[in-house]
Protein backbone atom coordinates (compact mmCIF):
# COMPACT_ATOMS: atom_id res chain seq x y z
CA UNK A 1 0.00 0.00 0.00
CA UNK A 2 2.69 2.62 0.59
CA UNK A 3 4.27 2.41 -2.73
CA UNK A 4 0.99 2.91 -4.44
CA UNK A 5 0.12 5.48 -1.61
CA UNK A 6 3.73 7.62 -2.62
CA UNK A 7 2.59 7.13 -6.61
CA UNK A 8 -0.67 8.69 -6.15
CA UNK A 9 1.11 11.41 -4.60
CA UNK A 10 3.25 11.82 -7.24
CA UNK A 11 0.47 11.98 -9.96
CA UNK A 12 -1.59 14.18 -8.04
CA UNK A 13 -2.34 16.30 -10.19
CA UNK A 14 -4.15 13.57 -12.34
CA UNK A 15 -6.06 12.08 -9.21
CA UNK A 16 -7.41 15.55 -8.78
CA UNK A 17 -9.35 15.49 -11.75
CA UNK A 18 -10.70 11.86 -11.58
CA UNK A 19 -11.87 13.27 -7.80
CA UNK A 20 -13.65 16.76 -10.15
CA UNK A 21 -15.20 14.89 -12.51
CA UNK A 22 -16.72 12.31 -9.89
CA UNK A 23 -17.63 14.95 -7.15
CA UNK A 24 -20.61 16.13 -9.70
CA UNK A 25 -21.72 12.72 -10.62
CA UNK A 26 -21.97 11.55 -7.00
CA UNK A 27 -24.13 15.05 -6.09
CA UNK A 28 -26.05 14.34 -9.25
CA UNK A 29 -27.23 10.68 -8.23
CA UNK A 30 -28.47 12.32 -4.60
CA UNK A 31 -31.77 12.46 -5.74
CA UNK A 32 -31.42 8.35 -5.88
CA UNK A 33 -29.57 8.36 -2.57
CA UNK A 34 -32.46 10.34 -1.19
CA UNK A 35 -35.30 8.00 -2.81
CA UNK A 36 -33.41 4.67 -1.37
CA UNK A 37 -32.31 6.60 1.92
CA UNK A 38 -28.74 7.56 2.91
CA UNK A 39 -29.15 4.77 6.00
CA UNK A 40 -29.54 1.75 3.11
CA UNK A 41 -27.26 3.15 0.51
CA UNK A 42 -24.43 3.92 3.21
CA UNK A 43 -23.31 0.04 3.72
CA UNK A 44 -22.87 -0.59 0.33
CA UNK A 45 -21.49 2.97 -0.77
CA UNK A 46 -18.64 2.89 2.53
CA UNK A 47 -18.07 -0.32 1.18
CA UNK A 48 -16.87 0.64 -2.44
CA UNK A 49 -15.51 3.63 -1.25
CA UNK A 50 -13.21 1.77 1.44
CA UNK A 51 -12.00 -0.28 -1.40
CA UNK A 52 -11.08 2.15 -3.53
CA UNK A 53 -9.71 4.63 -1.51
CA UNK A 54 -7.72 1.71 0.42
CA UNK A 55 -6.24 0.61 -2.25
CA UNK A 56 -4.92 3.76 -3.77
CA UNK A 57 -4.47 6.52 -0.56
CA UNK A 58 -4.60 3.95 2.17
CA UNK A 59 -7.57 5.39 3.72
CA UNK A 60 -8.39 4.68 7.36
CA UNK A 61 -12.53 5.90 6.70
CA UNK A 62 -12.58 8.57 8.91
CA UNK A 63 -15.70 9.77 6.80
CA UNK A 64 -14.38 13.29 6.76
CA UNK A 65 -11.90 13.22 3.42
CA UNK A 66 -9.55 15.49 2.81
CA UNK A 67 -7.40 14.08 0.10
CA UNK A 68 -8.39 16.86 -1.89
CA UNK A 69 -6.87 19.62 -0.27
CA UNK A 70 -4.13 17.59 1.32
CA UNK A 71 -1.95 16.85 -1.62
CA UNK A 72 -4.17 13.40 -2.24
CA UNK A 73 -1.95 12.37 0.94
CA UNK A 74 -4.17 11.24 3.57
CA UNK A 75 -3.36 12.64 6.85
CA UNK A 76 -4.71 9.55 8.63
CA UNK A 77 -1.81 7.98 8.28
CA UNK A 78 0.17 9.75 10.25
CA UNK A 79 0.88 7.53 13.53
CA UNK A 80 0.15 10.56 15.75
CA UNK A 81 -2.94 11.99 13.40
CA UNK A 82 -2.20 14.97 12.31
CA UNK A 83 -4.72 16.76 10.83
CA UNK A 84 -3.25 20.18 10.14
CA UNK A 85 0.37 19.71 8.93
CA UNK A 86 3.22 17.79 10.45
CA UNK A 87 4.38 17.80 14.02
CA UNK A 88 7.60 18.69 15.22
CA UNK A 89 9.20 15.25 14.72
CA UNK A 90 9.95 15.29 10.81
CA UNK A 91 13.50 13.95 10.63
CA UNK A 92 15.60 16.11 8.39
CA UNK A 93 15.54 13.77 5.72
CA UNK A 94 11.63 14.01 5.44
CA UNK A 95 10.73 10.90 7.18
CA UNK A 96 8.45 10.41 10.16
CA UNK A 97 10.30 9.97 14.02
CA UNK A 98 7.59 7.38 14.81
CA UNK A 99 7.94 5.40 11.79
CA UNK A 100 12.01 6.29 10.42
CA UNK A 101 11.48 4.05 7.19
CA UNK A 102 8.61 6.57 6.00
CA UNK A 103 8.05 9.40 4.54
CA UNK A 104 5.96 12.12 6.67
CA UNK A 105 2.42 11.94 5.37
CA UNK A 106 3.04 15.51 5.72
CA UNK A 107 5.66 16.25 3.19
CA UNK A 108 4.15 13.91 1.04
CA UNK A 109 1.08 16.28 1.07
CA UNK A 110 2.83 19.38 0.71
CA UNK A 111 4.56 18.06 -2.50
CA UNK A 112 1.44 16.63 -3.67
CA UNK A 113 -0.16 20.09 -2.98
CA UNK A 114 2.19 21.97 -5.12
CA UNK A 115 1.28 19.69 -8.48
CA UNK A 116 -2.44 20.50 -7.84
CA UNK A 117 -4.83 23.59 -9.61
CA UNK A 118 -6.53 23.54 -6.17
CA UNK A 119 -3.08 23.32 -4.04
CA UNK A 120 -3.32 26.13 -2.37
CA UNK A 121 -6.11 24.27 -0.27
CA UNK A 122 -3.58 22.90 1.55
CA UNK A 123 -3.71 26.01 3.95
CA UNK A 124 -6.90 25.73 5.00
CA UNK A 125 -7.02 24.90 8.72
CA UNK A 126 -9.33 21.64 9.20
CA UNK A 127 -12.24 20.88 11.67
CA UNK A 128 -11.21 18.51 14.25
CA UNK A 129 -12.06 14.54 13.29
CA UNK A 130 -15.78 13.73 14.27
CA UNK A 131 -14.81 10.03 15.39
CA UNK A 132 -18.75 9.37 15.54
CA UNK A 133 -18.40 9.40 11.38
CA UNK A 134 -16.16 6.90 11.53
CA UNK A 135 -16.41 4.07 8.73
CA UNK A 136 -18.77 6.60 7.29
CA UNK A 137 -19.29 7.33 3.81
CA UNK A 138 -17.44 10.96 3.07
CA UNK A 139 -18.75 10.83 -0.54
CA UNK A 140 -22.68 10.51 0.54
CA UNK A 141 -21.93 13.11 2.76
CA UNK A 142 -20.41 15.69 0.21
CA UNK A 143 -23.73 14.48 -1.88
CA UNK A 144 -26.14 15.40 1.24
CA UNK A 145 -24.22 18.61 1.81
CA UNK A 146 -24.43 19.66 -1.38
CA UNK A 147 -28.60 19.48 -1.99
CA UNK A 148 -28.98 20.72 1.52
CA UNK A 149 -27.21 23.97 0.29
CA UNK A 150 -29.28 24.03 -2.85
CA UNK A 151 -32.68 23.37 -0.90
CA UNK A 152 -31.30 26.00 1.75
CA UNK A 153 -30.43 28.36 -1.31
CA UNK A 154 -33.70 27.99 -2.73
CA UNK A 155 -35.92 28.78 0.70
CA UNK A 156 -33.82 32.06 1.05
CA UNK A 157 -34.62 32.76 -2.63
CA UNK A 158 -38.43 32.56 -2.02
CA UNK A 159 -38.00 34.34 1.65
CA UNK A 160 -36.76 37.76 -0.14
């Protein structure tokens, strides 16, 4: 998993436009989501997304993704989860003091960051992790987030 973790890194930039051109198709099927029911469509949705994201960031599901502004570097993975940049630990030569024969998830990100459009996003300062979301899916989320803003656009609309 590392090796493919430090490639997708690497290719960033690419993996940032898969993740643009899915976001929209994912908020597009919420109408379906909302139909079945996020509770019935989250088991098999966390389950697909686990895989995939697994497999190619080494996601730990913490339901509240952030690959997108972190350099498609998952932050999880950083043995003392570190959600806003690296700790005071990275050894000179980039690698982590907990875990000497890695990279910091960290620096990863940062270069990852710099071959992105969106990079500067990196910046941002993140919420604490919601450990209640857990296992959760983060892409039914985005998809719920994203009609509840257009419903909640729409009531101020006819409130003027």
């Amino acid at each position: 998993m590392y090796s493919i973790r430090r490639w997708v890194v690497r290719n960033a930039r690419f993996f940032e436009v898969v993740y643009r051109t899915f976001e929209p198709v994912v908020i597009k099927l919420a109408p379906l989501w909302n139909k079945v029911g996020y509770p019935r469509v989250e088991k098999p949705v966390s389950k697909l997304e686990k895989f995939s994201k697994e497999l190619l960031f080494d996601c730990k599901m913490c339901g509240q993704c952030i690959l997108s502004s972190t350099g498609m570097s998952c932050p999880m993975n950083c043995p003392k989860s570190m959600r806003n940049g690296p700790c005071g630990g990275v050894l000179q030569n980039g690698h982590c003091e907990v875990l000497p024969e890695k990279r910091c998830v960290w620096v990863d990100a940062w270069e990852g960051s710099k071959k992105m459009k969106s990079g500067d996003a990196i910046h941002a300062v993140q919420l604490p992790i919601d450990h209640r979301l857990q296992g959760s899916s983060s892409w039914l989320r985005v998809a719920r987030q994203a009609t509840d803003a257009a419903s909640q656009h729409k009531q101020e609309g006819r409130d003027d």
